[in-house]
C-alpha atoms as a PDB file:
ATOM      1  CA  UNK A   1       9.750 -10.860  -1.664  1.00  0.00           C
ATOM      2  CA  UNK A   2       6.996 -11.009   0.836  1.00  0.00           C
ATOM      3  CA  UNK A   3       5.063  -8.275   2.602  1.00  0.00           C
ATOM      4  CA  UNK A   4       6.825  -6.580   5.510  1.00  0.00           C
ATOM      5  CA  UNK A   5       5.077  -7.609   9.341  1.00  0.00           C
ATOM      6  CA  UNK A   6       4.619  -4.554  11.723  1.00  0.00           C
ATOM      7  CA  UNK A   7       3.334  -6.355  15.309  1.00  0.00           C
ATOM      8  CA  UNK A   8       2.399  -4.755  18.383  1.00  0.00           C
ATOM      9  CA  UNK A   9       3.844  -6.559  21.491  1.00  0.00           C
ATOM     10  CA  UNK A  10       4.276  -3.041  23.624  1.00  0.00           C
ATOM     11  CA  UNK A  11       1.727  -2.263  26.183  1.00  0.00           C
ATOM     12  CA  UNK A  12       0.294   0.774  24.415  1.00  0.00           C
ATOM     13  CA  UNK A  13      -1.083   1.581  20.837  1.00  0.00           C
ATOM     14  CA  UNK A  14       1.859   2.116  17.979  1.00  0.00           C
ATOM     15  CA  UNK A  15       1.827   4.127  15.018  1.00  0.00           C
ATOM     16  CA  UNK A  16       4.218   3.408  12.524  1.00  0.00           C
ATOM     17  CA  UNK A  17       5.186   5.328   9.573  1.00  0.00           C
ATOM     18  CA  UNK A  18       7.373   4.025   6.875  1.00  0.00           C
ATOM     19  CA  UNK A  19       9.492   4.410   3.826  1.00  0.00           C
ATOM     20  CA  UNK A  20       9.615   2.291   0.761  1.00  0.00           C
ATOM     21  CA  UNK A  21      11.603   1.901  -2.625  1.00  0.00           C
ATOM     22  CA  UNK A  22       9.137   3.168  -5.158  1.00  0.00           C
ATOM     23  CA  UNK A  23       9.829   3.757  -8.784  1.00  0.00           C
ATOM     24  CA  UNK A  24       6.703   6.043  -9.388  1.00  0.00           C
ATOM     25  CA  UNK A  25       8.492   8.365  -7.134  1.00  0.00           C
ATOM     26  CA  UNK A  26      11.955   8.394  -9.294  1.00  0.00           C
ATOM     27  CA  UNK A  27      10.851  11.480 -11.181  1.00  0.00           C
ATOM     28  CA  UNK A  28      12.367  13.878  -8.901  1.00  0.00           C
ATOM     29  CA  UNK A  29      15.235  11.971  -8.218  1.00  0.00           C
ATOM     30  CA  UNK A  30      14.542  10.265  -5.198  1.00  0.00           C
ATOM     31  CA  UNK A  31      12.492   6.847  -5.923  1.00  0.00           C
ATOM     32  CA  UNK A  32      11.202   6.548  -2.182  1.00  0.00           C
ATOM     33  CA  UNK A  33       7.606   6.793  -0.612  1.00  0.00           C
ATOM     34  CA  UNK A  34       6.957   7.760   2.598  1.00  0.00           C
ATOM     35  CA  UNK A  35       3.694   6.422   4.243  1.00  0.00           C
ATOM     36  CA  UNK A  36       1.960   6.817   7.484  1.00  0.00           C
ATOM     37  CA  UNK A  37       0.436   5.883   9.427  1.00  0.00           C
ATOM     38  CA  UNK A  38      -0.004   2.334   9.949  1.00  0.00           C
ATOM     39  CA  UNK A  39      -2.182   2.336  13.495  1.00  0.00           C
ATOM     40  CA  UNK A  40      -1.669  -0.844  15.788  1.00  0.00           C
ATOM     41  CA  UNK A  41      -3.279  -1.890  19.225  1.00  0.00           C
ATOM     42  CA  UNK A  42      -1.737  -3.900  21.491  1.00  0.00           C
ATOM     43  CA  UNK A  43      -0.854  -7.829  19.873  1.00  0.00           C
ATOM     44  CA  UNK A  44      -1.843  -6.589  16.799  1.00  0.00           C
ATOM     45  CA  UNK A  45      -0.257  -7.505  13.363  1.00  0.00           C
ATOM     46  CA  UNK A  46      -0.020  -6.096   9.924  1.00  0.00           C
ATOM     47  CA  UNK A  47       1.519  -6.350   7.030  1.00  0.00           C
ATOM     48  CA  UNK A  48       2.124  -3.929   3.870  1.00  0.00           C
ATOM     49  CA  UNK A  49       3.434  -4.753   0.622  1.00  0.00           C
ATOM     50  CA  UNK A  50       6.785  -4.824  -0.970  1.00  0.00           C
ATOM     51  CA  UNK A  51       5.731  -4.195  -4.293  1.00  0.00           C
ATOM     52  CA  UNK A  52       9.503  -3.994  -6.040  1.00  0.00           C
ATOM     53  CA  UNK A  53      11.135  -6.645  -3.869  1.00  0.00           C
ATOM     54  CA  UNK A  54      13.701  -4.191  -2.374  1.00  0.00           C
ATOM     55  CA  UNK A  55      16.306  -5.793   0.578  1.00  0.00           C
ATOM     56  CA  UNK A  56      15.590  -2.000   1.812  1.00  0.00           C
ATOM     57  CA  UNK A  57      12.655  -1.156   4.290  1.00  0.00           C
ATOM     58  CA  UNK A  58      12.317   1.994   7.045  1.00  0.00           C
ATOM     59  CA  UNK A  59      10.206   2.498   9.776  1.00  0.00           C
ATOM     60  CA  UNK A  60       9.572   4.702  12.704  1.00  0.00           C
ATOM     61  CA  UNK A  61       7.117   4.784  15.170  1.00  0.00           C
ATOM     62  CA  UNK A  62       5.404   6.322  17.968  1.00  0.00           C
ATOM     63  CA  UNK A  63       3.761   4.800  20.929  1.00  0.00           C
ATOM     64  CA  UNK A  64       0.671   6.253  22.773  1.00  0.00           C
ATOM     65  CA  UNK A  65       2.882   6.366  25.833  1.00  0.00           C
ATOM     66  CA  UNK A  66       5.423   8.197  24.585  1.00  0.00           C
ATOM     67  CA  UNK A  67       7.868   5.268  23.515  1.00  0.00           C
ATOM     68  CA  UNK A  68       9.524   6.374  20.451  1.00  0.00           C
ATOM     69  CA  UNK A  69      11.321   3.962  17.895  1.00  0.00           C
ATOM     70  CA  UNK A  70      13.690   5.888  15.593  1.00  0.00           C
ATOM     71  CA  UNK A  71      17.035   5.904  13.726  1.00  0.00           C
ATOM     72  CA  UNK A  72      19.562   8.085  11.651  1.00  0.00           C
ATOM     73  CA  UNK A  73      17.619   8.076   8.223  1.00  0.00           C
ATOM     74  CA  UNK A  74      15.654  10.910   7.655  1.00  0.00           C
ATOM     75  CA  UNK A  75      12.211  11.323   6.471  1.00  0.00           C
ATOM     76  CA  UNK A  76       9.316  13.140   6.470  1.00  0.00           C
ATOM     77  CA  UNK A  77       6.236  12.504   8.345  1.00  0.00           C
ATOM     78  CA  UNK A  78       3.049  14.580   9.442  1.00  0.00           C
ATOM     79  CA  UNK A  79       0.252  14.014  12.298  1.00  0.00           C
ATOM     80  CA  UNK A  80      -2.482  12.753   9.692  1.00  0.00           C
ATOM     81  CA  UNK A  81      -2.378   9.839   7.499  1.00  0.00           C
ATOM     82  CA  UNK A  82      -0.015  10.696   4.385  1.00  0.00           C
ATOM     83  CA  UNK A  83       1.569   9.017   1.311  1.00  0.00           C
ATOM     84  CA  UNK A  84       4.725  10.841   0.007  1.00  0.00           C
ATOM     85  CA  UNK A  85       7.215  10.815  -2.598  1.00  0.00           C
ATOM     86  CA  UNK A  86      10.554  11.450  -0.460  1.00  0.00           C
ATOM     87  CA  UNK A  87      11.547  14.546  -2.393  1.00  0.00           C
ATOM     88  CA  UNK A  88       8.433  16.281  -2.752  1.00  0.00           C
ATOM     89  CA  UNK A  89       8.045  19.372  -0.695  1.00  0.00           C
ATOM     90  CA  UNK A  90       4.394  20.185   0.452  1.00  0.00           C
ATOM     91  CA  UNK A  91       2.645  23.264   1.553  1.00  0.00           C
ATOM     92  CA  UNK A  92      -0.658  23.671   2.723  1.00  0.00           C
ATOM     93  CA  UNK A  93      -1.011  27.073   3.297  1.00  0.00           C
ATOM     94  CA  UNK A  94       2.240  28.451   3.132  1.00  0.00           C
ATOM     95  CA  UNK A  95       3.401  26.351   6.004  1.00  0.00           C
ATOM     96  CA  UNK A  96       4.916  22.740   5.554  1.00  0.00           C
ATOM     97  CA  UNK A  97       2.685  20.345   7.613  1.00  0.00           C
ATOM     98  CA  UNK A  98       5.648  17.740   7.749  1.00  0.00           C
ATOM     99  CA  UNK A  99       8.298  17.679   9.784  1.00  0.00           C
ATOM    100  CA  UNK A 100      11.518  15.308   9.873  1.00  0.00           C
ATOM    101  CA  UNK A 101      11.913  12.086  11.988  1.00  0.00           C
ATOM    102  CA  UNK A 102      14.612   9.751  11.857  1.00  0.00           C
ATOM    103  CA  UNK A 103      13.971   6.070  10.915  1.00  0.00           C
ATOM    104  CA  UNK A 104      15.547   2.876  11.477  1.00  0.00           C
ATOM    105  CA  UNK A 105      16.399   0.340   8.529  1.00  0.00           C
ATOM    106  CA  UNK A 106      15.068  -2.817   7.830  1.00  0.00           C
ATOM    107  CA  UNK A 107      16.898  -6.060   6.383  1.00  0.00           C
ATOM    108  CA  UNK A 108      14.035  -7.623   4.452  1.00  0.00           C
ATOM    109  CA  UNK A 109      17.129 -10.749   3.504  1.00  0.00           C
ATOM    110  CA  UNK A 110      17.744 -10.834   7.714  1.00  0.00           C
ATOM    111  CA  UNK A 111      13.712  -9.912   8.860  1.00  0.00           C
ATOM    112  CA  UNK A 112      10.530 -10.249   7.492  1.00  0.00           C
ATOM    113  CA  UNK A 113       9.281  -7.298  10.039  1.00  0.00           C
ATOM    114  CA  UNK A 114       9.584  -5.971  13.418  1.00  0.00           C
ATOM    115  CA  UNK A 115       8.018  -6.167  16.885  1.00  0.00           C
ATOM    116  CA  UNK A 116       7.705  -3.273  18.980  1.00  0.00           C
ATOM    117  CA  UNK A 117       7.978  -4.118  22.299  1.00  0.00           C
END
């Protein structure tokens, strides 16, 4: 299966995180990474990998203006760049420097990506 597109056509920069079928993560029972966070100015395009060839894909994003692109499937994200295993809890500190969004499902058989506009 081919990489999955992220494009820019909103008016303001977009940062997307997203969440992706990863084997190396099925050790604690939950075989999805999280990643963040892909940054994106305005007409930009880029693509990440789909390493296993999973249908399955999640995003979420954040626009510089405050637009916010989300859905019912949780995840963690954080404000810095991260890579996650789904079910791994993190502390830095004592305090967890994650918190939970929701993110919206992709259809890699339907879309090869998705446009924020």
């Amino acid at each position: 299966m081919a990489d999955v597109r992220f494009t820019n056509s909103h008016g303001s920069r977009v940062f997307v995180a997203y969440m992706r079928l990863d084997h190396d993560c099925g050790f604690c029972g939950d075989p999805w990474d999280v990643r963040g966070w892909v940054v994106l100015d305005p007409g930009e395009t880029e693509t990440r990998p789909n390493d296993t060839g999973n249908r399955w894909f999640y995003y979420y994003a954040e626009g510089e203006d405050g637009s916010v692109w989300a859905g019912p499937f949780p995840a963690e994200v954080r404000q810095a760049r991260f890579d996650k295993c789904a079910c791994l809890g993190v502390l830095q500190g004592g305090v967890n420097p994650y918190h939970e969004v929701g993110m919206r499902q992709l259809d890699l058989d339907r879309f090869g990506g998705v446009t924020f506009t």
